[in-house]
N, C-alpha and C. Protein backbone atom coordinates (compact mmCIF):
# COMPACT_ATOMS: atom_id res chain seq x y z
N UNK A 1 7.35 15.35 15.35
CA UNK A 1 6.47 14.19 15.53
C UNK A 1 6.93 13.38 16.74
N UNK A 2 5.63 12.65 17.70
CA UNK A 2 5.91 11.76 18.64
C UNK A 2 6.98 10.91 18.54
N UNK A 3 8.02 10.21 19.38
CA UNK A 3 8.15 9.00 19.18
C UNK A 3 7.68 7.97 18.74
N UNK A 4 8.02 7.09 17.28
CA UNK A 4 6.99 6.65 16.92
C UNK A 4 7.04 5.06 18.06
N UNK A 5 5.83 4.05 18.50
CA UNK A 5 5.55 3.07 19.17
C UNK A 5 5.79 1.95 18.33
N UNK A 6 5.61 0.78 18.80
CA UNK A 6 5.69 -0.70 17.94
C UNK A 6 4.63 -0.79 17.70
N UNK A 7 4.07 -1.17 16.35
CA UNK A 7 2.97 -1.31 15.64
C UNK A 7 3.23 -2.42 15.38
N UNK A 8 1.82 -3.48 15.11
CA UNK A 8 1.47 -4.45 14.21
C UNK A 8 0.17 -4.52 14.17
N UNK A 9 -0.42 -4.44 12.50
CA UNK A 9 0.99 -5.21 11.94
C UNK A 9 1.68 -4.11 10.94
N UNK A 10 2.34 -4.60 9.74
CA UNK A 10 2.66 -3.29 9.51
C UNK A 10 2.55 -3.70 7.94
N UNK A 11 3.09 -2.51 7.11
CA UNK A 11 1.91 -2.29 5.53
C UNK A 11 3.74 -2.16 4.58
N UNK A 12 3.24 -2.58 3.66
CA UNK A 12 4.26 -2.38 2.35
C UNK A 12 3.30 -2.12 1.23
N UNK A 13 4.28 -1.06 0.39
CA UNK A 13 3.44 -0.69 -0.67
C UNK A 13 4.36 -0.98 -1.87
N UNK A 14 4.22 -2.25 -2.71
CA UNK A 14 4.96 -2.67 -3.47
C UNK A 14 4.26 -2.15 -4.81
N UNK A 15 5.37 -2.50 -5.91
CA UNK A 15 4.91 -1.98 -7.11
C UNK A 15 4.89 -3.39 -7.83
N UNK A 16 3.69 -3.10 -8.91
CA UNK A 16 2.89 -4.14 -9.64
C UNK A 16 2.74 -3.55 -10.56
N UNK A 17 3.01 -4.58 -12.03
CA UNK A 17 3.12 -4.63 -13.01
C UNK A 17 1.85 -4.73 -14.04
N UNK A 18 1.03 -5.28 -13.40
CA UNK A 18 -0.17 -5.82 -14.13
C UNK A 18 -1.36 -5.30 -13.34
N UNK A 19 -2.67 -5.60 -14.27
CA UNK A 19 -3.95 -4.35 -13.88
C UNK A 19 -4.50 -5.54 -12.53
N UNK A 20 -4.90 -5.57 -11.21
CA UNK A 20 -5.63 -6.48 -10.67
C UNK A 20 -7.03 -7.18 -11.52
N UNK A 21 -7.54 -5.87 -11.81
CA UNK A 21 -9.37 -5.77 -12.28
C UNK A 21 -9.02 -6.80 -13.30
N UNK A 22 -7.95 -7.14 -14.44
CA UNK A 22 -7.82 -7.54 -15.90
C UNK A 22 -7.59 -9.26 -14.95
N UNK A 23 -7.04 -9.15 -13.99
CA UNK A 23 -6.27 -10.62 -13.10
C UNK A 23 -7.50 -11.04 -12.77
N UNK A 24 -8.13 -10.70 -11.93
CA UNK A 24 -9.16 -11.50 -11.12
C UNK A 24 -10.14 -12.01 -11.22
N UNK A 25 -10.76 -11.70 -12.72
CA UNK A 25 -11.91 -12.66 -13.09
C UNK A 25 -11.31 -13.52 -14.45
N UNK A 26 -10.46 -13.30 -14.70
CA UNK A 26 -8.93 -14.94 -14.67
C UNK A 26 -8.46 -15.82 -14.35
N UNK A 27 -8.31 -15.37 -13.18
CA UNK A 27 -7.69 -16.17 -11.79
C UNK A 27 -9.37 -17.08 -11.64
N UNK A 28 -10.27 -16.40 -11.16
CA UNK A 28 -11.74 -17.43 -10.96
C UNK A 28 -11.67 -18.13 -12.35
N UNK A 29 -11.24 -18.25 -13.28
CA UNK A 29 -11.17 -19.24 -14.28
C UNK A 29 -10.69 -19.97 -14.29
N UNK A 30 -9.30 -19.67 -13.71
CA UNK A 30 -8.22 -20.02 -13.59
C UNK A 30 -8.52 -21.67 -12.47
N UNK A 31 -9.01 -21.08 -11.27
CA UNK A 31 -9.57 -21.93 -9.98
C UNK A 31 -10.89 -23.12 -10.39
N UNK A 32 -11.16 -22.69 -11.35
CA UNK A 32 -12.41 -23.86 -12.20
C UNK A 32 -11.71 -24.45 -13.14
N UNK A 33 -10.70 -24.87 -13.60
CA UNK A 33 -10.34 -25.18 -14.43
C UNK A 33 -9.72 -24.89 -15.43
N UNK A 34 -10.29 -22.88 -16.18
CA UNK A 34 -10.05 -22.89 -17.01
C UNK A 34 -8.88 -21.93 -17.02
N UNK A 35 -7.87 -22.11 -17.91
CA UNK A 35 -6.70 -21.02 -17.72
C UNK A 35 -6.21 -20.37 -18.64
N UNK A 36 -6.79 -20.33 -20.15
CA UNK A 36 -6.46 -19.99 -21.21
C UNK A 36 -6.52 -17.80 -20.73
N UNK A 37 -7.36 -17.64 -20.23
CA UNK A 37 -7.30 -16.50 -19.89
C UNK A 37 -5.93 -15.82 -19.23
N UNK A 38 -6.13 -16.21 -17.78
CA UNK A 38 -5.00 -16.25 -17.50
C UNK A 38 -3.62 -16.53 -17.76
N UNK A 39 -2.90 -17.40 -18.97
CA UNK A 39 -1.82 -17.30 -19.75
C UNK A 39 -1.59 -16.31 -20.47
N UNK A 40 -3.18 -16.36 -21.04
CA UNK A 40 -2.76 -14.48 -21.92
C UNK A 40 -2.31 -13.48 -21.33
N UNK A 41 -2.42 -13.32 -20.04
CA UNK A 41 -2.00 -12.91 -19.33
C UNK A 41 -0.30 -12.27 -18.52
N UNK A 42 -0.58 -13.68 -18.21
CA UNK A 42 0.69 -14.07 -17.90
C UNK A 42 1.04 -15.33 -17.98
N UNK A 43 2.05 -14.47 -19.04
CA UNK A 43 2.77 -15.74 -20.14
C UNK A 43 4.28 -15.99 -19.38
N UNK A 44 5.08 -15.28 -18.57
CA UNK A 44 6.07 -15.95 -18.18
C UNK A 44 6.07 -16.79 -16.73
N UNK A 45 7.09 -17.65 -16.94
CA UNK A 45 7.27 -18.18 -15.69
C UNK A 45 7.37 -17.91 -14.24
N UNK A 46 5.92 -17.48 -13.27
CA UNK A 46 6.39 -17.42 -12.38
C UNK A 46 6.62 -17.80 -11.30
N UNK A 47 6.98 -19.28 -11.56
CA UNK A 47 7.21 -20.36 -10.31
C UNK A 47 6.16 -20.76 -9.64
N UNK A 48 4.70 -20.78 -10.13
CA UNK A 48 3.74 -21.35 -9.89
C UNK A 48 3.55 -22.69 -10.06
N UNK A 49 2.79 -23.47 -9.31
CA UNK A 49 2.55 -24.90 -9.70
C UNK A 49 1.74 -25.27 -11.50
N UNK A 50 2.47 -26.30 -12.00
CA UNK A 50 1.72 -25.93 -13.16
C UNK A 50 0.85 -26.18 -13.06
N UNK A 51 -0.19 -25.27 -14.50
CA UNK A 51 -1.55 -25.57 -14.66
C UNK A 51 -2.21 -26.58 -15.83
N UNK A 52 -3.09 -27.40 -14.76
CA UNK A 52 -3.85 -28.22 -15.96
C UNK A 52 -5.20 -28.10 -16.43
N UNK A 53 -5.11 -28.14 -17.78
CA UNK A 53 -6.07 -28.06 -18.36
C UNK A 53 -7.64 -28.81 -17.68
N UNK A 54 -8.90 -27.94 -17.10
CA UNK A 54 -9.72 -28.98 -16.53
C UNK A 54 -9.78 -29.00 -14.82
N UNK A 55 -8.53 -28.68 -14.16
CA UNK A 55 -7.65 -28.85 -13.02
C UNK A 55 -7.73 -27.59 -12.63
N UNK A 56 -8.57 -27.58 -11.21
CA UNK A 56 -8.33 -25.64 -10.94
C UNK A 56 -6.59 -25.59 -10.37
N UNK A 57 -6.82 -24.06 -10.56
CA UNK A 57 -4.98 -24.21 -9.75
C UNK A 57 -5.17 -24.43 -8.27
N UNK A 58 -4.10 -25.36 -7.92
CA UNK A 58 -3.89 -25.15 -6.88
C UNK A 58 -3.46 -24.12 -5.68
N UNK A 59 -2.96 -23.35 -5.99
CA UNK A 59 -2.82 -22.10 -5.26
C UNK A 59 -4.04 -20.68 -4.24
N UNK A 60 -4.04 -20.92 -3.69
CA UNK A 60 -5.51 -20.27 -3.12
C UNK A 60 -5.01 -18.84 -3.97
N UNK A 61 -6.43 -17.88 -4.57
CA UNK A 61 -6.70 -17.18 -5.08
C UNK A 61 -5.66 -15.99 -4.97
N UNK A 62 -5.76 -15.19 -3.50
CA UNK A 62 -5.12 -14.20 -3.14
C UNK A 62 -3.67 -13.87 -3.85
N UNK A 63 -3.09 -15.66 -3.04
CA UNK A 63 -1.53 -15.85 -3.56
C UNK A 63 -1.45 -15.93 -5.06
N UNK A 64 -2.37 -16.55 -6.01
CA UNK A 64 -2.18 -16.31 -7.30
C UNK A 64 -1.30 -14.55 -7.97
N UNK A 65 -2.90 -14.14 -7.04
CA UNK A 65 -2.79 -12.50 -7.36
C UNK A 65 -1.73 -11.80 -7.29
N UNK A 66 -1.08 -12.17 -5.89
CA UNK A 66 0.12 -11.54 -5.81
C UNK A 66 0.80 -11.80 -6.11
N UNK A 67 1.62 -12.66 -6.43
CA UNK A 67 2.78 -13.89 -7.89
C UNK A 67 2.37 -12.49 -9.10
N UNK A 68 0.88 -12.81 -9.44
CA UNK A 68 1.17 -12.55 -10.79
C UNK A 68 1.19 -10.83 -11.11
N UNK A 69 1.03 -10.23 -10.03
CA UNK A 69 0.89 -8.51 -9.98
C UNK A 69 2.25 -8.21 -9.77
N UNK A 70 3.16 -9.17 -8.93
CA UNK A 70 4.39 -7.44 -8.01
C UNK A 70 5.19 -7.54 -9.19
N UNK A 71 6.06 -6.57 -9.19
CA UNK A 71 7.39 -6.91 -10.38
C UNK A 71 8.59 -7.12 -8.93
N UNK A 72 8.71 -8.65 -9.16
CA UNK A 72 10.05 -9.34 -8.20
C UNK A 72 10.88 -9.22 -8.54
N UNK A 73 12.44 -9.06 -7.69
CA UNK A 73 13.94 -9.16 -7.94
C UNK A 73 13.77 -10.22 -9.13
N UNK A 74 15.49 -10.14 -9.68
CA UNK A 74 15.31 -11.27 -10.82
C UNK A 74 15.79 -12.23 -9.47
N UNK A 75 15.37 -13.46 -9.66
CA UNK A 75 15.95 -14.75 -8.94
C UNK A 75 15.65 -14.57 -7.61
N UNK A 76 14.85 -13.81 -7.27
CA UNK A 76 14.31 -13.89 -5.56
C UNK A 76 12.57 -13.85 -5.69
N UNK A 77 11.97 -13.77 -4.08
CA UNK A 77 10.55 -14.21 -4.26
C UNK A 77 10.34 -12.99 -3.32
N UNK A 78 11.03 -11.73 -3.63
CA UNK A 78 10.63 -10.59 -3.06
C UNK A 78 10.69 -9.38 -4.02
N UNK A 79 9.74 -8.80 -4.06
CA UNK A 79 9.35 -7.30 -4.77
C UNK A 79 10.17 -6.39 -4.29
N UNK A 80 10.61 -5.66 -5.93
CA UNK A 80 11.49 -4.68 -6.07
C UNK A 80 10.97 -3.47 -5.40
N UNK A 81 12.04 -3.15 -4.39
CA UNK A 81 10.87 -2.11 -3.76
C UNK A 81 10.89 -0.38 -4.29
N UNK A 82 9.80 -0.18 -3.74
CA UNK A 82 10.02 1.49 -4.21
C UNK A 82 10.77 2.26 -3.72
N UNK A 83 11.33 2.25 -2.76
CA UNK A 83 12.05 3.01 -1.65
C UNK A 83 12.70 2.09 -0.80
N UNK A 84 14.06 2.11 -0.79
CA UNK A 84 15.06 1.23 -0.21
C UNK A 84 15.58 1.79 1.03
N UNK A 85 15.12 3.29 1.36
CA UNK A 85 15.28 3.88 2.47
C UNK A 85 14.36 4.30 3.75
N UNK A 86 14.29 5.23 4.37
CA UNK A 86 13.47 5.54 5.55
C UNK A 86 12.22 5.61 5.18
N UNK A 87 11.73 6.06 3.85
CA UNK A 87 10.62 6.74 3.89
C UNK A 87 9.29 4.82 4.02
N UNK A 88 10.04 4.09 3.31
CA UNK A 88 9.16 2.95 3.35
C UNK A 88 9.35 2.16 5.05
N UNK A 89 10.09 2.49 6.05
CA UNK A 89 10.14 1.78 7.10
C UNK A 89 8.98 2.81 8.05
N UNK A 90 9.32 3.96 7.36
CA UNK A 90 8.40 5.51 8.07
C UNK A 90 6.97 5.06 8.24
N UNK A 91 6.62 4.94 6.51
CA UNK A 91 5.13 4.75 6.24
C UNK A 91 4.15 3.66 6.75
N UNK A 92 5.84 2.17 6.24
CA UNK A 92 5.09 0.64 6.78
C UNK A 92 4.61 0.78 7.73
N UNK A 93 5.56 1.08 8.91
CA UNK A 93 5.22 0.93 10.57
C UNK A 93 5.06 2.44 11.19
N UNK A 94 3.54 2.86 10.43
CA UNK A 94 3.55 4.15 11.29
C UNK A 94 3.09 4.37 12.79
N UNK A 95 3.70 5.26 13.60
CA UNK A 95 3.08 5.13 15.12
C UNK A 95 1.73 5.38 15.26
N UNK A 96 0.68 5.22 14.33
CA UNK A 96 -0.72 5.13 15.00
C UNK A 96 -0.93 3.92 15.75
N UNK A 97 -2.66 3.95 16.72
CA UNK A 97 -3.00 2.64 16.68
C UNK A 97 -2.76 1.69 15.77
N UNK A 98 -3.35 1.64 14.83
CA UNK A 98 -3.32 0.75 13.74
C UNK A 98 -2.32 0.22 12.70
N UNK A 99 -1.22 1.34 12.81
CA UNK A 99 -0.14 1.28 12.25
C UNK A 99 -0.40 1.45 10.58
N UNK A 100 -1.64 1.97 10.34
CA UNK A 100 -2.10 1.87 9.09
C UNK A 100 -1.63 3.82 8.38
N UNK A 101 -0.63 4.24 7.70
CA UNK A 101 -0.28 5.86 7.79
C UNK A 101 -1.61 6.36 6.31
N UNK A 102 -2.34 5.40 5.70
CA UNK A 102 -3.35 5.86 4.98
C UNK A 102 -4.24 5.89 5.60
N UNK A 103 -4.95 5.37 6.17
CA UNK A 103 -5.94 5.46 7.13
C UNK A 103 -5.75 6.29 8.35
N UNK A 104 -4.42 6.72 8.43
CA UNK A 104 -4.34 8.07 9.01
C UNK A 104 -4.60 8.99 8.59
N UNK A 105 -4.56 9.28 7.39
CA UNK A 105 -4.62 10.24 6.47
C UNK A 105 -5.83 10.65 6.38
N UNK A 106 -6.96 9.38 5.99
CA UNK A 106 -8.14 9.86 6.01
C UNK A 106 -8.79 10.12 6.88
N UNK A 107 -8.49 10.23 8.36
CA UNK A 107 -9.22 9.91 9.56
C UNK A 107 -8.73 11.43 9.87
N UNK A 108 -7.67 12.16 9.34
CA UNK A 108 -7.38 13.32 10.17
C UNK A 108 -6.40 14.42 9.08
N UNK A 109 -7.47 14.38 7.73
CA UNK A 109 -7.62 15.54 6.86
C UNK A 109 -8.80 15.77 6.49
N UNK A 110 -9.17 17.17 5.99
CA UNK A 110 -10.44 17.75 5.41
C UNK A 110 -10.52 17.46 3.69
N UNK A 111 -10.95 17.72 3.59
CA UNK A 111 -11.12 17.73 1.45
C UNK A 111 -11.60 19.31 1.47
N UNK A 112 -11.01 19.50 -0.11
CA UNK A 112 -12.18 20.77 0.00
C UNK A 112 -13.02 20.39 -1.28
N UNK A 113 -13.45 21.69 -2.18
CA UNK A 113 -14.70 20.96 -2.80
C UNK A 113 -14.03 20.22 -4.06
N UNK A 114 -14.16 19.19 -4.88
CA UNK A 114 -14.20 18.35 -5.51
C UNK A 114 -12.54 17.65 -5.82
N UNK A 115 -12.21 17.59 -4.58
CA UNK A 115 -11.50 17.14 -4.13
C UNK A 115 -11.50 15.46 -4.33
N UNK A 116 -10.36 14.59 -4.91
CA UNK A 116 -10.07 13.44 -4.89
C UNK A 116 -9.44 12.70 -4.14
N UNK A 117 -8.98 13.43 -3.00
CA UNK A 117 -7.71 12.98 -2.15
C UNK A 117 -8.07 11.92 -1.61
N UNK A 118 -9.37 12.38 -0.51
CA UNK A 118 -9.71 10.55 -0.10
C UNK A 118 -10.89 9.85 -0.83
N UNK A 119 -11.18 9.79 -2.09
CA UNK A 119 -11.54 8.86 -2.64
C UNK A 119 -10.08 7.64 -3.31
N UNK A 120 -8.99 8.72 -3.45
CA UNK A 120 -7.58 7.69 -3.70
C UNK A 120 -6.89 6.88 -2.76
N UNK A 121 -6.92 7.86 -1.68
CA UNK A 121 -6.55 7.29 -0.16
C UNK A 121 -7.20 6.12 0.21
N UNK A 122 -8.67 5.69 -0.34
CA UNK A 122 -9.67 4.94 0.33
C UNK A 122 -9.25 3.86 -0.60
N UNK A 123 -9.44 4.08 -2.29
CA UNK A 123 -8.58 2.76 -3.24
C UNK A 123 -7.24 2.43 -3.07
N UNK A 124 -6.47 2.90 -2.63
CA UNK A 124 -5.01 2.09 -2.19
C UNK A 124 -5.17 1.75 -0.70
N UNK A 125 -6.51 1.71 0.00
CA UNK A 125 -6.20 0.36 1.51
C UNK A 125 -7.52 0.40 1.43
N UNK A 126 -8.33 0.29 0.79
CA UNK A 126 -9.36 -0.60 0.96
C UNK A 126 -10.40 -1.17 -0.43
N UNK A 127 -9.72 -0.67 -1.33
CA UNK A 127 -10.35 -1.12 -2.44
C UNK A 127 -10.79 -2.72 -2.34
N UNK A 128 -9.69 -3.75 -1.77
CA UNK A 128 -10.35 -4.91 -2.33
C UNK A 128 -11.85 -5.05 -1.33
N UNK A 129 -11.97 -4.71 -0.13
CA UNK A 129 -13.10 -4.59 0.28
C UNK A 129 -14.17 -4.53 -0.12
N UNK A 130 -14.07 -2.71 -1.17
CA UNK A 130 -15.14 -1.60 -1.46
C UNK A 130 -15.28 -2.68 -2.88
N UNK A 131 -14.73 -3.13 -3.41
CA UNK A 131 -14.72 -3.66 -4.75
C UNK A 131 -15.19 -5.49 -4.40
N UNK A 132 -14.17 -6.28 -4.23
CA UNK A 132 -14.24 -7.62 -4.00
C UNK A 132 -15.22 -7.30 -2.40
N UNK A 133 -15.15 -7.35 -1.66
CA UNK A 133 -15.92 -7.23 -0.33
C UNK A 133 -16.49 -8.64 -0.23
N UNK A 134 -17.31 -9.15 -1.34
CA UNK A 134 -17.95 -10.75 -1.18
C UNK A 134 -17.04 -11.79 -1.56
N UNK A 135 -16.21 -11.40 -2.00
CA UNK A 135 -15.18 -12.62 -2.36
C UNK A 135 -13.69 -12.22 -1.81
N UNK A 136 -13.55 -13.15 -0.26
CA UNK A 136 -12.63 -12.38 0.90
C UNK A 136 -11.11 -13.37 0.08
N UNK A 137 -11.76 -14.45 -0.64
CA UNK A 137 -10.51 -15.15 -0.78
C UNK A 137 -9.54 -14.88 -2.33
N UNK A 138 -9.98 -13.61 -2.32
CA UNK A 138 -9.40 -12.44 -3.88
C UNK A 138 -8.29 -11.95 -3.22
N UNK A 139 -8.36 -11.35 -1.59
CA UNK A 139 -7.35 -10.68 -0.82
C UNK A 139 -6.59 -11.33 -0.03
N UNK A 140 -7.30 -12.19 0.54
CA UNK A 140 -6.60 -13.18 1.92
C UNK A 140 -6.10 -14.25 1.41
N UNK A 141 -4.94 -14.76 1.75
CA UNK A 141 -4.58 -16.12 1.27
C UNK A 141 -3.55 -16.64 2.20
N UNK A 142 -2.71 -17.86 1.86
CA UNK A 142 -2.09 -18.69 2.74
C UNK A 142 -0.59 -17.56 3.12
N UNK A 143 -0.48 -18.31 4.13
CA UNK A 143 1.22 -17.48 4.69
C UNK A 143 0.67 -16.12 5.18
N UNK A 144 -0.89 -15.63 5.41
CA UNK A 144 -0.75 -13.98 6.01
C UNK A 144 -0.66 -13.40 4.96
N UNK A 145 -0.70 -13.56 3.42
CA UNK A 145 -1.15 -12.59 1.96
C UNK A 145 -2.38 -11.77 2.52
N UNK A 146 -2.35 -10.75 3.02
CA UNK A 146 -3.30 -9.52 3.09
C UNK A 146 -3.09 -8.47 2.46
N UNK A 147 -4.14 -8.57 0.63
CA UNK A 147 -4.15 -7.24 0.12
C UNK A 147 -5.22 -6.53 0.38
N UNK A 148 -4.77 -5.09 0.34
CA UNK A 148 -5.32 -4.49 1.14
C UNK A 148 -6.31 -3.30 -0.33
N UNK A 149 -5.08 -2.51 -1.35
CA UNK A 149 -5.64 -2.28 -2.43
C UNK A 149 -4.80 -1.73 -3.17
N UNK A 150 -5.39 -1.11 -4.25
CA UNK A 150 -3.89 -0.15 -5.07
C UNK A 150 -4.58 0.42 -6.19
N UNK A 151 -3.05 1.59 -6.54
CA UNK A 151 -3.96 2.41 -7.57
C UNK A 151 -2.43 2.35 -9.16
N UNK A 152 -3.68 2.85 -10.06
CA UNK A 152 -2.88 2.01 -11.14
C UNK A 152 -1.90 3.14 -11.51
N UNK A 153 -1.54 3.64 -12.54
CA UNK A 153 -0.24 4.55 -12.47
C UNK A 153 -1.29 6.01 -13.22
N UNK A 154 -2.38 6.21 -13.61
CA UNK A 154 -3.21 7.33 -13.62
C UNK A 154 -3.16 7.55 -12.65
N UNK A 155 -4.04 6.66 -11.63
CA UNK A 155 -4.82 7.03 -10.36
C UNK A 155 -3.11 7.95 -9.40
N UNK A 156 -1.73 7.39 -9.35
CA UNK A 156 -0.53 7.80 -8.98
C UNK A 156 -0.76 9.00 -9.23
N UNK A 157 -0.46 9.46 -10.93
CA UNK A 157 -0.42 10.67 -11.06
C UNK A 157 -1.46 11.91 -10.33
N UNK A 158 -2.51 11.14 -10.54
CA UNK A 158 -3.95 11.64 -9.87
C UNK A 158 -3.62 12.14 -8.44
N UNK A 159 -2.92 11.14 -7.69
CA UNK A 159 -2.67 11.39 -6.16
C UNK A 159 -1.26 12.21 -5.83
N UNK A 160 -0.75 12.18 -6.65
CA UNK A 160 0.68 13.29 -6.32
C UNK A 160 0.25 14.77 -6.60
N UNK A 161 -1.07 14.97 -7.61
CA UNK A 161 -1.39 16.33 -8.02
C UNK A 161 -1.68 16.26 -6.69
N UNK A 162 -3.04 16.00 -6.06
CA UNK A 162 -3.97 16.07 -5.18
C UNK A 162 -3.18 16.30 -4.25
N UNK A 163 -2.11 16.13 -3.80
CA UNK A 163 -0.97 16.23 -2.53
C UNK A 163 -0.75 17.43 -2.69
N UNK A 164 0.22 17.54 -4.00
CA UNK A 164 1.20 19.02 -3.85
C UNK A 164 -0.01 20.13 -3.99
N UNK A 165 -1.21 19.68 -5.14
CA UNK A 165 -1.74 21.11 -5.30
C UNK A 165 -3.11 21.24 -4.59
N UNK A 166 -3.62 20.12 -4.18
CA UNK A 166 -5.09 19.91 -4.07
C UNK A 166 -5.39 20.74 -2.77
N UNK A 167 -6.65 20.89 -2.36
CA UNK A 167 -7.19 21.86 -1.39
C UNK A 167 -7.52 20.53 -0.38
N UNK A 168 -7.06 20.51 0.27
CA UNK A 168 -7.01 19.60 1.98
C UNK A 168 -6.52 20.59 2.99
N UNK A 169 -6.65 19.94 4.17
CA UNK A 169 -6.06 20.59 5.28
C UNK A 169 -6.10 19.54 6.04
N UNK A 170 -5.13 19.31 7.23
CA UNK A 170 -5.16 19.04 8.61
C UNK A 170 -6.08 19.16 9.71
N UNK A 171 -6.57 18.20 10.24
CA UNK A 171 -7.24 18.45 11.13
C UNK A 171 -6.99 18.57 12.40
N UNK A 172 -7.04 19.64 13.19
CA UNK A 172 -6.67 20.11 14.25
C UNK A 172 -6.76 19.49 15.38
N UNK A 173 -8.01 18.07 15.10
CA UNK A 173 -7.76 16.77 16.32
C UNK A 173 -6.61 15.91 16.09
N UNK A 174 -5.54 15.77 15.03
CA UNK A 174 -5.09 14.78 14.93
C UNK A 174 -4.21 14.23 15.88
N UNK A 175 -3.85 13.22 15.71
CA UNK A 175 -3.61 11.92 16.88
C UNK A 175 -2.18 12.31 17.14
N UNK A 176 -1.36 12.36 16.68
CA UNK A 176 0.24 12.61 15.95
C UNK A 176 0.56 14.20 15.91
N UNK A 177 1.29 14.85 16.64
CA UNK A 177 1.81 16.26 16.29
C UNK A 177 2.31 16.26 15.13
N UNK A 178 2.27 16.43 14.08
CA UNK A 178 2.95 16.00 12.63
C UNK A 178 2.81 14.97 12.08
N UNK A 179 1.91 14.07 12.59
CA UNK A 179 1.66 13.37 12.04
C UNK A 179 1.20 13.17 9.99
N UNK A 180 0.23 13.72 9.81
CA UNK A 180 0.17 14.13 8.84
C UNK A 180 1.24 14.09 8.06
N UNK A 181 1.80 15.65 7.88
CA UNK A 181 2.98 15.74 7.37
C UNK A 181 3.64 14.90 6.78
N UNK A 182 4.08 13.93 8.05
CA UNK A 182 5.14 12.59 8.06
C UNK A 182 4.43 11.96 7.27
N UNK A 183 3.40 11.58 6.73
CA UNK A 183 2.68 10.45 6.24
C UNK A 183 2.57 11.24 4.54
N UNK A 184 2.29 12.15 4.53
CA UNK A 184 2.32 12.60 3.65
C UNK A 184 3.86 13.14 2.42
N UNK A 185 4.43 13.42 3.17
CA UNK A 185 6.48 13.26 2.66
C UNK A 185 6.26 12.40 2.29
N UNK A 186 6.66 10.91 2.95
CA UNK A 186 7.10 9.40 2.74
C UNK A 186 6.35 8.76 2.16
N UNK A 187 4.68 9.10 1.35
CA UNK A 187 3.98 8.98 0.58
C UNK A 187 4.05 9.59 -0.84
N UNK A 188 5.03 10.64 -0.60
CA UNK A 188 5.10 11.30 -2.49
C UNK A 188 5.92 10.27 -2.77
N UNK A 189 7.36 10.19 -1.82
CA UNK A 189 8.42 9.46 -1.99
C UNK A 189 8.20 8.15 -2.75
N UNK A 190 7.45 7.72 -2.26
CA UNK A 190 7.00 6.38 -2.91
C UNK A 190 5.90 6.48 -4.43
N UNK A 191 5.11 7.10 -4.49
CA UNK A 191 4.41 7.85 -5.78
C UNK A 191 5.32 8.09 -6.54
N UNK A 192 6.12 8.89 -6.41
CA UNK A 192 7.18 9.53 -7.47
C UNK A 192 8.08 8.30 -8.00
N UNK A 193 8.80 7.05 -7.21
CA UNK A 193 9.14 6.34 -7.70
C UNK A 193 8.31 5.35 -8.52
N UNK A 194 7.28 5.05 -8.25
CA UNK A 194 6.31 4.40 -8.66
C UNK A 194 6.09 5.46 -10.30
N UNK A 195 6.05 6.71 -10.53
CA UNK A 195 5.90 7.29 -11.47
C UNK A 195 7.05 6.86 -12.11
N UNK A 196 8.26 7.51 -11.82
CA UNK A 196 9.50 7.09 -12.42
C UNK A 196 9.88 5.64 -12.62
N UNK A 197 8.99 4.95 -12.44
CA UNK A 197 9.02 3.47 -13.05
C UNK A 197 8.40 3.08 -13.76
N UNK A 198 7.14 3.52 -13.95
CA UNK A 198 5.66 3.28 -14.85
C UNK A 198 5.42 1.98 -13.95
N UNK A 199 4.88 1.80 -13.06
CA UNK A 199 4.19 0.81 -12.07
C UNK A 199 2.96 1.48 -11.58
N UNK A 200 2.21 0.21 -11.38
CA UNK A 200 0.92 0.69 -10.15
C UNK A 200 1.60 0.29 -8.38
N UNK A 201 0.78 0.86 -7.47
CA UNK A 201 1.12 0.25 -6.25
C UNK A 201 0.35 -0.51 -5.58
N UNK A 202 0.63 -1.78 -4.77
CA UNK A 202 -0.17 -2.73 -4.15
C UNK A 202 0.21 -2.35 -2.87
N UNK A 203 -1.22 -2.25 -2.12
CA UNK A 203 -0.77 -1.65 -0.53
C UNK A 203 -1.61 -3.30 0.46
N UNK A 204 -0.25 -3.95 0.90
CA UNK A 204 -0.48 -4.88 1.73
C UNK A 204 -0.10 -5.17 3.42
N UNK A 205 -1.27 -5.83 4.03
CA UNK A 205 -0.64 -5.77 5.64
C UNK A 205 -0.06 -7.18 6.15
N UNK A 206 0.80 -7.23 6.79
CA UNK A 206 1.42 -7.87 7.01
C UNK A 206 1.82 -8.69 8.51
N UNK A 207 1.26 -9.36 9.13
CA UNK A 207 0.99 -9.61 10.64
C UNK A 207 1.89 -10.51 11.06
C-alpha cells in the first residue's frame, strides 16, 4: 500500500453499550421536557446536567446520544477503545481523499448476489443520514460530535461473516494499491473485539 497522506478529518469507531433506535425518540422527550423515558433507560450517572421535570435538557441532542451510548473508561470522559493498537490509527486516518476507510470500501468493491456487505458498510457511516436525515441535530452537536452510524452486535456478526466468507471482490479501479485489503484487516480487528465484548459500534468523524 501507498504511503499513507494527512487526512482530515479522521473517524473512530467506538463501542456502545446501548441500542441508538431505543435512545432517540427518548432523548426528543427528553428535550420537551419529558424524561421518565429516558431514565428507564439510563439509570446511572453520567455526568450530565440534571434533569427537570417539565425542563428540556439542556444538552443539545447529538451530545446526549453520545454520553448515553459509548461504554467510557471508569473516571474519564473517553471511550474504551476497541483496539489500542495500529489497526484503529490505520482505519481512523485512512490515506484516501476523504479519509473515510468505509466509504472506501464501498466505492471500490463489487457484491455478488445477495450479498450484505454494503448494505452494512452503508449502516455503520451513514445510517444517521439514511435513517435520521431530517433531524441533523440527532448526529451533530456542540464541540464537533459528528455521528456518523453503527451497527448493533447482530448486524457485527452479520459483517465479519460477509468479510471472511461473503462473495465481494475488489475493484480493479481502486484508488490505493491495497488499499482494500488494508481497510478490510483493521476492520475485522475491530469487529472481533467488539464481538468479544458483546458491544455495538459507533462510527464517528472528527474535525
Amino acid at each position: 500500500m501507498s504511503k499513507p497522506r494527512n487526512t482530515s478529518p479522521f473517524y473512530t469507531f467506538d463501542p456502545i453499550i446501548r441500542d441508538p433506535e431505543d435512545l432517540i425518540p427518548a432523548i426528543r422527550l427528553s428535550k420537551d421536557g419529558d424524561h421518565g423515558k429516558f431514565l428507564d433507560l439510563v439509570s446511572e450517572d453520567l455526568g450530565m446536567p440534571k434533569l427537570i421535570d417539565g425542563v428540556g435538557a439542556s444538552l443539545d441532542s447529538a451530545t446526549i446520544l453520545l454520553i448515553s451510548l459509548i461504554e467510557w473508561q471508569k473516571g474519564e470522559r473517553a471511550a474504551k477503545p476497541l483496539d489500542s493498537g495500529i489497526s484503529r490509527d490505520r482505519i481512523g486516518r485512512f490515506p484516501s481523499i476523504d479519509g473515510n476507510a468505509i466509504e472506501y470500501l464501498i466505492k471500490y468493491t463489487k457484491e455478488g448476489n445477495d450479498s450484505s456487505f454494503h448494505y452494512l458498510l452503508k449502516l455503520l457511516s451513514r445510517r444517521f443520514d439514511d435513517y435520521y436525515g431530517d433531524y441533523r441535530e440527532i448526529s451533530s452537536g456542540m464541540s464537533g460530535v459528528d455521528l456518523l452510524g453503527w451497527l448493533n452486535e447482530d448486524e457485527i456478526l452479520e459483517m465479519k461473516k460477509e468479510i471472511e466468507t461473503g462473495v465481494w471482490s475488489i475493484d480493479s479501479g481502486e484508488e490505493l494499491d491495497g488499499g482494500v485489503q488494508d481497510c478490510v484487516r483493521h476492520l475485522l480487528v475491530i469487529l472481533r473485539s467488539a464481538i468479544k465484548r458483546k458491544c455495538g459500534i459507533l462510527m464517528r468523524r472528527h474535525v
